[in-house]
C-alpha atoms as a PDB file:
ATOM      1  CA  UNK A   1       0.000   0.000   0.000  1.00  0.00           C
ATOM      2  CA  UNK A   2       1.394   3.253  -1.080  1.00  0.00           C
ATOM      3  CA  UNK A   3       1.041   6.005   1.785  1.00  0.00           C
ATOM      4  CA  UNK A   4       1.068   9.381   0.422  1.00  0.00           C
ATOM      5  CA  UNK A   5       3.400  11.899   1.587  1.00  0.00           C
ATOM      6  CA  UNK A   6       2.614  14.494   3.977  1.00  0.00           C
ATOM      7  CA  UNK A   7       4.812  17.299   5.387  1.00  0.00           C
ATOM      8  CA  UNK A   8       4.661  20.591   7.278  1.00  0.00           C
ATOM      9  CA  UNK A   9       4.290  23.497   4.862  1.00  0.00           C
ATOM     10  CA  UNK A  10       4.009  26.138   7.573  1.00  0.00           C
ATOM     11  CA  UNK A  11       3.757  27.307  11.268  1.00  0.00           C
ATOM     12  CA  UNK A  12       1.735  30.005  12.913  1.00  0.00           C
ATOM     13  CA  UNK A  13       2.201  31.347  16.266  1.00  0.00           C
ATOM     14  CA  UNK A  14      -0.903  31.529  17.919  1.00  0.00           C
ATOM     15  CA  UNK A  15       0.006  32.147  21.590  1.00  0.00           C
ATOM     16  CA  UNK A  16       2.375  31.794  24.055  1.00  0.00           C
ATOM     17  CA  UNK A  17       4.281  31.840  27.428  1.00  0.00           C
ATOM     18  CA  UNK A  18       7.885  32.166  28.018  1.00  0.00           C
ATOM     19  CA  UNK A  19       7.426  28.421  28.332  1.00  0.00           C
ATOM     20  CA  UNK A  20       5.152  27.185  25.938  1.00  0.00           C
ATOM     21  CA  UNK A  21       3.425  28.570  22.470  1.00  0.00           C
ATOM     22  CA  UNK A  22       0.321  27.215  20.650  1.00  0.00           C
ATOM     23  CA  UNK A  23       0.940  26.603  16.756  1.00  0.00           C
ATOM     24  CA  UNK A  24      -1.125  26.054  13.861  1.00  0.00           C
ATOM     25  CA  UNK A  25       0.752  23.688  11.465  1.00  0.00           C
ATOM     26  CA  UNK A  26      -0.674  23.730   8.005  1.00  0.00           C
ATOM     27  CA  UNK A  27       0.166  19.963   6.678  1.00  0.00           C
ATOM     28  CA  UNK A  28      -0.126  19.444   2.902  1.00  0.00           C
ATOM     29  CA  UNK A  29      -0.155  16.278   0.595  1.00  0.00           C
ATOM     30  CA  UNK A  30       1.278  15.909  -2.413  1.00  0.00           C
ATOM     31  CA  UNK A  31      -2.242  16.030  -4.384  1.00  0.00           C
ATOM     32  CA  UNK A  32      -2.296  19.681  -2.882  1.00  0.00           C
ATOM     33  CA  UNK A  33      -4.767  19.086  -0.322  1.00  0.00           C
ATOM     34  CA  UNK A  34      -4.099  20.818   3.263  1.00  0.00           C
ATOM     35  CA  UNK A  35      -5.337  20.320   6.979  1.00  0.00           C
ATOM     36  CA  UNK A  36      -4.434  22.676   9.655  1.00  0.00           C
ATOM     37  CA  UNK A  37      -3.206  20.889  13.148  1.00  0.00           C
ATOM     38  CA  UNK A  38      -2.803  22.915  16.526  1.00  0.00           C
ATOM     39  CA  UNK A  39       0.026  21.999  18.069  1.00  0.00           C
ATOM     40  CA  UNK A  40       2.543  22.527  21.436  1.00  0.00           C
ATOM     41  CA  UNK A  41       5.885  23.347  21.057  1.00  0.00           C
ATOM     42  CA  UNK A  42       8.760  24.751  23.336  1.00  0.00           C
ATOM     43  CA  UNK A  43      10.565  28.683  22.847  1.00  0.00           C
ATOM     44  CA  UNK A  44      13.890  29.118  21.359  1.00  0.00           C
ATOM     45  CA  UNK A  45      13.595  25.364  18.842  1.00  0.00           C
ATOM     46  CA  UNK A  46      13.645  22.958  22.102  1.00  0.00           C
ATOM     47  CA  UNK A  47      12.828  20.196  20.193  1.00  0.00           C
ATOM     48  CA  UNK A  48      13.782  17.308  22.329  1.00  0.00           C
ATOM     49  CA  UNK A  49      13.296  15.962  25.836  1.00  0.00           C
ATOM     50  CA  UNK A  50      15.509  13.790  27.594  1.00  0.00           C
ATOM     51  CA  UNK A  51      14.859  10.583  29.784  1.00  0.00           C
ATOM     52  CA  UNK A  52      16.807   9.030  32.071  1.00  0.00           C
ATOM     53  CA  UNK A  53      16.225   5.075  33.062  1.00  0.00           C
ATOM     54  CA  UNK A  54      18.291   4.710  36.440  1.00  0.00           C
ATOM     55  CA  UNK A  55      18.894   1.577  37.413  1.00  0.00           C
ATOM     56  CA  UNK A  56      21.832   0.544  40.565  1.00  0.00           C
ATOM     57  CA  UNK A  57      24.054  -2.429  41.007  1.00  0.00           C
ATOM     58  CA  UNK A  58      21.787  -3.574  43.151  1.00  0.00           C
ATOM     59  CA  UNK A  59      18.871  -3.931  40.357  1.00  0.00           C
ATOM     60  CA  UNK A  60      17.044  -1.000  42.150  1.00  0.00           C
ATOM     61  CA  UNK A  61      15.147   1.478  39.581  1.00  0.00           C
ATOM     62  CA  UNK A  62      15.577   5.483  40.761  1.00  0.00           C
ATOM     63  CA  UNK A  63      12.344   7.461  39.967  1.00  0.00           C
ATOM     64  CA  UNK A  64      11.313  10.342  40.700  1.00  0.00           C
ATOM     65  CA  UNK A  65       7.655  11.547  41.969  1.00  0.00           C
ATOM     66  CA  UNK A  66       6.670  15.222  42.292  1.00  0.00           C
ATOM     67  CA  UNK A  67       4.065  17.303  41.951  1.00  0.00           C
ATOM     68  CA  UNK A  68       2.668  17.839  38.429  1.00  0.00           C
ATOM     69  CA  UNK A  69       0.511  21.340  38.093  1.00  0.00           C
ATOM     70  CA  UNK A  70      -0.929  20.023  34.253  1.00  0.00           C
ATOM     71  CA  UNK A  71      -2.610  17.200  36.117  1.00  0.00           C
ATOM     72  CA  UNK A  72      -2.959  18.601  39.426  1.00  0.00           C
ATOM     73  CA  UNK A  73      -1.690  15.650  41.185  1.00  0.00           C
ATOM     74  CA  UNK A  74       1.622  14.064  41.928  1.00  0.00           C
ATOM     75  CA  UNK A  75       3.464  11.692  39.732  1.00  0.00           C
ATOM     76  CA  UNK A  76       5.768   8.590  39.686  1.00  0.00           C
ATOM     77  CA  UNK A  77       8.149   9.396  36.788  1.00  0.00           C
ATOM     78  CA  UNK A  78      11.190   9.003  35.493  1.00  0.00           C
ATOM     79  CA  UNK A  79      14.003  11.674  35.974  1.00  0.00           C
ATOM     80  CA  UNK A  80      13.786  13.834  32.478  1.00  0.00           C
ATOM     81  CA  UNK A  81      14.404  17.315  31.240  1.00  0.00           C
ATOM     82  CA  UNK A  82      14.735  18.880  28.382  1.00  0.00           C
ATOM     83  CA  UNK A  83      17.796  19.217  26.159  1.00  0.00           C
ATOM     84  CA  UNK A  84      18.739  22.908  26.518  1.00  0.00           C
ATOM     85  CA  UNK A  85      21.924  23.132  26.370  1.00  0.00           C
ATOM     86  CA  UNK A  86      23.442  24.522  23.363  1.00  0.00           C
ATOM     87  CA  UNK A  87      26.096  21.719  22.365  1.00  0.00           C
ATOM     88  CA  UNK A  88      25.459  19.146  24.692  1.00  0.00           C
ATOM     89  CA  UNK A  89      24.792  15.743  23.324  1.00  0.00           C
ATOM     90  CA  UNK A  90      21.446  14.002  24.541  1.00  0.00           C
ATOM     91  CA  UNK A  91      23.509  11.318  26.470  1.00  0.00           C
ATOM     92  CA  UNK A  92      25.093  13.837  28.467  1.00  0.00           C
ATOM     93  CA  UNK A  93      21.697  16.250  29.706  1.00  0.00           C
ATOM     94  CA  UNK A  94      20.274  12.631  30.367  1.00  0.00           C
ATOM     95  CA  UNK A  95      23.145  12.080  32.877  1.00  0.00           C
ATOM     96  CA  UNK A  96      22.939  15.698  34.411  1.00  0.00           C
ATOM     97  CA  UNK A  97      18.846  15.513  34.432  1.00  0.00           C
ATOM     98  CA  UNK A  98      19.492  12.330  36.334  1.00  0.00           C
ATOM     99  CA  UNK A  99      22.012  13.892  38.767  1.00  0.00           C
ATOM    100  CA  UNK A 100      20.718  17.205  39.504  1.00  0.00           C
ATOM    101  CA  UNK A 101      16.860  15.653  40.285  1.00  0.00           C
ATOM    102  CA  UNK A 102      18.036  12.522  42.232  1.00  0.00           C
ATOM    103  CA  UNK A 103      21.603  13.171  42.851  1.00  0.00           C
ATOM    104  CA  UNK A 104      22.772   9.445  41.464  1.00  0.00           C
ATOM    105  CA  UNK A 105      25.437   9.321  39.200  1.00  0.00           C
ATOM    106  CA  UNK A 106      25.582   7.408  36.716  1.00  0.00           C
ATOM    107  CA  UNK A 107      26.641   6.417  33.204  1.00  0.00           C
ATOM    108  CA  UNK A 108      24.554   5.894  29.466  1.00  0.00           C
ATOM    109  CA  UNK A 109      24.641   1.689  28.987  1.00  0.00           C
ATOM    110  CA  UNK A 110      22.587   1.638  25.979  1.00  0.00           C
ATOM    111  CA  UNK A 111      20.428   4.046  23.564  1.00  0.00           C
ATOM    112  CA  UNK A 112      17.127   3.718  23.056  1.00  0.00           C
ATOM    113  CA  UNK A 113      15.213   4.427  19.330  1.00  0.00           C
ATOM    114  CA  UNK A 114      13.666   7.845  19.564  1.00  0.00           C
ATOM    115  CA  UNK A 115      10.267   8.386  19.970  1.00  0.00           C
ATOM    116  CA  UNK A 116       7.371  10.833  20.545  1.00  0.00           C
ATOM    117  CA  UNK A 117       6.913  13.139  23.487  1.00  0.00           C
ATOM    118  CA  UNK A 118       3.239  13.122  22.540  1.00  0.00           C
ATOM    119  CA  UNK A 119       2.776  12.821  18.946  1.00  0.00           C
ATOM    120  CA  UNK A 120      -0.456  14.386  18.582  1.00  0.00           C
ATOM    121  CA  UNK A 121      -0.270  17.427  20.606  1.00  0.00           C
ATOM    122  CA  UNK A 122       3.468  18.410  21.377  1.00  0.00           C
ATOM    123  CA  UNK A 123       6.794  19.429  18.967  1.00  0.00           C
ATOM    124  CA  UNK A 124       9.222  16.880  20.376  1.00  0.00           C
ATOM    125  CA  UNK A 125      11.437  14.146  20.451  1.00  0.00           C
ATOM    126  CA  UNK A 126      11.892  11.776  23.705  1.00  0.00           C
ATOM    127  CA  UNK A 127      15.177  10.230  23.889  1.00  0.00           C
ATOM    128  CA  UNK A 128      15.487   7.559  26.697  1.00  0.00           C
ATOM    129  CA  UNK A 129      18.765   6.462  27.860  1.00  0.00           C
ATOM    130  CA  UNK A 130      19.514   3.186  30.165  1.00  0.00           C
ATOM    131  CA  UNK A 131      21.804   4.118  32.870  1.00  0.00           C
ATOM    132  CA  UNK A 132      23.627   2.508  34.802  1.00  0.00           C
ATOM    133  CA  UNK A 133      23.967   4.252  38.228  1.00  0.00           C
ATOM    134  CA  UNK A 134      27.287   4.468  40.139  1.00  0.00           C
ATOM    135  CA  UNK A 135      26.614   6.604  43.387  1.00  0.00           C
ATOM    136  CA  UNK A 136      24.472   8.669  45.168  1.00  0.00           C
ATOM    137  CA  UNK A 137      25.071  12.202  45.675  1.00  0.00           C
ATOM    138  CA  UNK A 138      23.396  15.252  46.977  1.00  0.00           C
ATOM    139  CA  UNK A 139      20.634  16.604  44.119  1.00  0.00           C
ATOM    140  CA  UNK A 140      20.845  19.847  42.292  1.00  0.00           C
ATOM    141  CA  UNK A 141      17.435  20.888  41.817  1.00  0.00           C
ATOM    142  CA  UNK A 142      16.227  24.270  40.842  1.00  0.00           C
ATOM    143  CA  UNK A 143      13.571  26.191  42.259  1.00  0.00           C
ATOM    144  CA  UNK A 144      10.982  25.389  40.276  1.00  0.00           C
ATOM    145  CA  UNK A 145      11.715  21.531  40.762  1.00  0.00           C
ATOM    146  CA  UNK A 146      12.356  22.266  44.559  1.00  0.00           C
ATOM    147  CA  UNK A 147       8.709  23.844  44.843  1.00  0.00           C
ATOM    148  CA  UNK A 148       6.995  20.648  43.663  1.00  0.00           C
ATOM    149  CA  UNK A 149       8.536  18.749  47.167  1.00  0.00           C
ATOM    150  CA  UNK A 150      10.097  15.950  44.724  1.00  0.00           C
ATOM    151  CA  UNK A 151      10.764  12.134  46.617  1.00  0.00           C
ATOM    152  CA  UNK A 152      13.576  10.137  45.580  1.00  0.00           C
ATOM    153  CA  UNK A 153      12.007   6.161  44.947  1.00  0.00           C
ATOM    154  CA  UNK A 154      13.822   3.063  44.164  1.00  0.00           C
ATOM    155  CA  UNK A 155      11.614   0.253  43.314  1.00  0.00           C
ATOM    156  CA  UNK A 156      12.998  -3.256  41.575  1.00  0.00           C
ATOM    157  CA  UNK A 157      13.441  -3.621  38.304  1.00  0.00           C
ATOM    158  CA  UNK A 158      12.881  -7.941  38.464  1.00  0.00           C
ATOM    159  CA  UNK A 159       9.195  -6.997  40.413  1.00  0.00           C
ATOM    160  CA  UNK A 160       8.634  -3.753  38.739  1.00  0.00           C
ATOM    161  CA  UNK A 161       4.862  -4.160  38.150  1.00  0.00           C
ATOM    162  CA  UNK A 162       3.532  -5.269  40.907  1.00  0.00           C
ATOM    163  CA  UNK A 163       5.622  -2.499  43.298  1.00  0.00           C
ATOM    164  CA  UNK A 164       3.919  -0.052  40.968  1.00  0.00           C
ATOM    165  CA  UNK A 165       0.662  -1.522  42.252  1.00  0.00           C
ATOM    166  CA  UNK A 166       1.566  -1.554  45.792  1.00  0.00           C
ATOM    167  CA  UNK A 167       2.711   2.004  45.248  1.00  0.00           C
ATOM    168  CA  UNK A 168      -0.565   2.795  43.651  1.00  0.00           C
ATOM    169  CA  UNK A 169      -2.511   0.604  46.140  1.00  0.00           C
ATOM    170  CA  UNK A 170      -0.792   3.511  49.090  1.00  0.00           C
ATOM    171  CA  UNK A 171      -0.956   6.459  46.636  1.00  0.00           C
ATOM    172  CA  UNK A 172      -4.399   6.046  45.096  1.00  0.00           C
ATOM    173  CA  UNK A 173      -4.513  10.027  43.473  1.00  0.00           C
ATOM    174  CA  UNK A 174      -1.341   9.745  42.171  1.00  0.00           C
ATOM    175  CA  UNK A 175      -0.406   8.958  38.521  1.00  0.00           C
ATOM    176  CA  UNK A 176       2.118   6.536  37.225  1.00  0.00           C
ATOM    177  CA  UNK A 177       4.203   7.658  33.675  1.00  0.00           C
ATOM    178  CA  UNK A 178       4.003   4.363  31.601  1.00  0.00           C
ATOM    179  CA  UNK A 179       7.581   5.047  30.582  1.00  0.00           C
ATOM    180  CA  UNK A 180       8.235   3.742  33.672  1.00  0.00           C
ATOM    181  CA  UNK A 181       7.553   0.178  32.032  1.00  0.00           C
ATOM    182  CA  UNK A 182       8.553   0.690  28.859  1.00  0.00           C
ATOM    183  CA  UNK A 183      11.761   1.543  29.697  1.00  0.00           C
ATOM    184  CA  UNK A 184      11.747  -1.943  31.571  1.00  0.00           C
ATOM    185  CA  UNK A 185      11.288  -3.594  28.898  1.00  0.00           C
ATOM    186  CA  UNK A 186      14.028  -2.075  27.038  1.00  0.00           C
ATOM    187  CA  UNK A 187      16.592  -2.892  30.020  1.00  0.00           C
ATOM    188  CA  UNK A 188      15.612  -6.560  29.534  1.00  0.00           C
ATOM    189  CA  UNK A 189      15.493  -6.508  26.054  1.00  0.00           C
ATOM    190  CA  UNK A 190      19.299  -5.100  25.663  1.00  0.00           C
ATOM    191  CA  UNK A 191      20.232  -7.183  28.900  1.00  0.00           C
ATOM    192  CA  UNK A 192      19.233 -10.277  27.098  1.00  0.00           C
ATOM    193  CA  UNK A 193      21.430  -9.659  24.248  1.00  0.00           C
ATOM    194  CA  UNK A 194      19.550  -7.604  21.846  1.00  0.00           C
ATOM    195  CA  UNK A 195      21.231  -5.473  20.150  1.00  0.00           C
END
């Protein structure tokens, strides 16, 4: 089946904060026809968002859960930021984003494909690197992370599901990222020899 080709043909500012700006994306085929899509992106081209999947010697995974003000409610995530850093390679702001929220340390063991922040709704990349973590060390948060009264969690990585559910069991209003999981799977899946 032959897919036709779509692209981005232009971008319209609609709104915006310091931090975020509406667009209107006008998406054409090549038959000429053209659908306009409202989108989220970051100021200043921040086009990517890195993730960091912390995992010890000791086969303990490091999250992260803080309070969220989009959803009003605290979540169980993984440490991330965003890639803002002119020059710095994606590896590298996972490893400080890992650091300066949790305070481990820590080194990229494998790369993980690319994928969507949120394909329908924001202009970004997710990058998710496997780390393995080293030591513990005193975080680096900012004031804006400070505010949201983050906790440090380690929960296994061989029983990861069900200590989510005990978590959740405890924590009924909070939310879980699924990334949680999926990077999981991706630690087994290169621990097992992928490649």
């Amino acid at each position: 089946m032959k897919i036709p080709a779509t692209m981005v043909v232009g971008r319209t500012a609609v709104c915006g904060t310091g931090h975020l700006q509406l667009v209107q994306l006008t998406c054409q085929r090549p038959d000429g026809r053209t659908h306009v899509w409202s989108a989220v992106e970051r100021p200043r081209g921040i086009r990517d968002v890195v993730v960091a999947y912390p995992v010890t010697l000791e086969r303990k995974v490091i999250l992260i859960e803080q309070f969220r003000p989009p959803v009003g409610t605290r979540v169980l995530e993984l440490p991330a930021g965003l890639c803002d850093r002119p020059g710095e390679a994606f590896e590298d702001a996972a490893c400080r984003e890992l650091e300066e929220e949790t305070g481990y340390v820590g080194s990229v063991v494998q790369t993980v494909p690319p994928s969507a922040e949120s394909s329908g709704s924001l202009v970004s990349r997710l990058h998710l690197f496997l780390i393995g973590v080293t030591e513990q060390r005193s975080p680096q948060r900012d004031a804006a992370e400070e505010f949201m009264a983050p906790l440090v969690w380690e929960f296994p990585l061989d029983d990861l599901a069900a200590a989510l559910l005990r978590y959740h069991a405890q924590y009924p209003k909070n939310l879980i990222d699924p990334k949680i999981l999926t990077g999981r799977d991706w630690w087994r899946y290169f621990e097992g020899g992928g490649t």
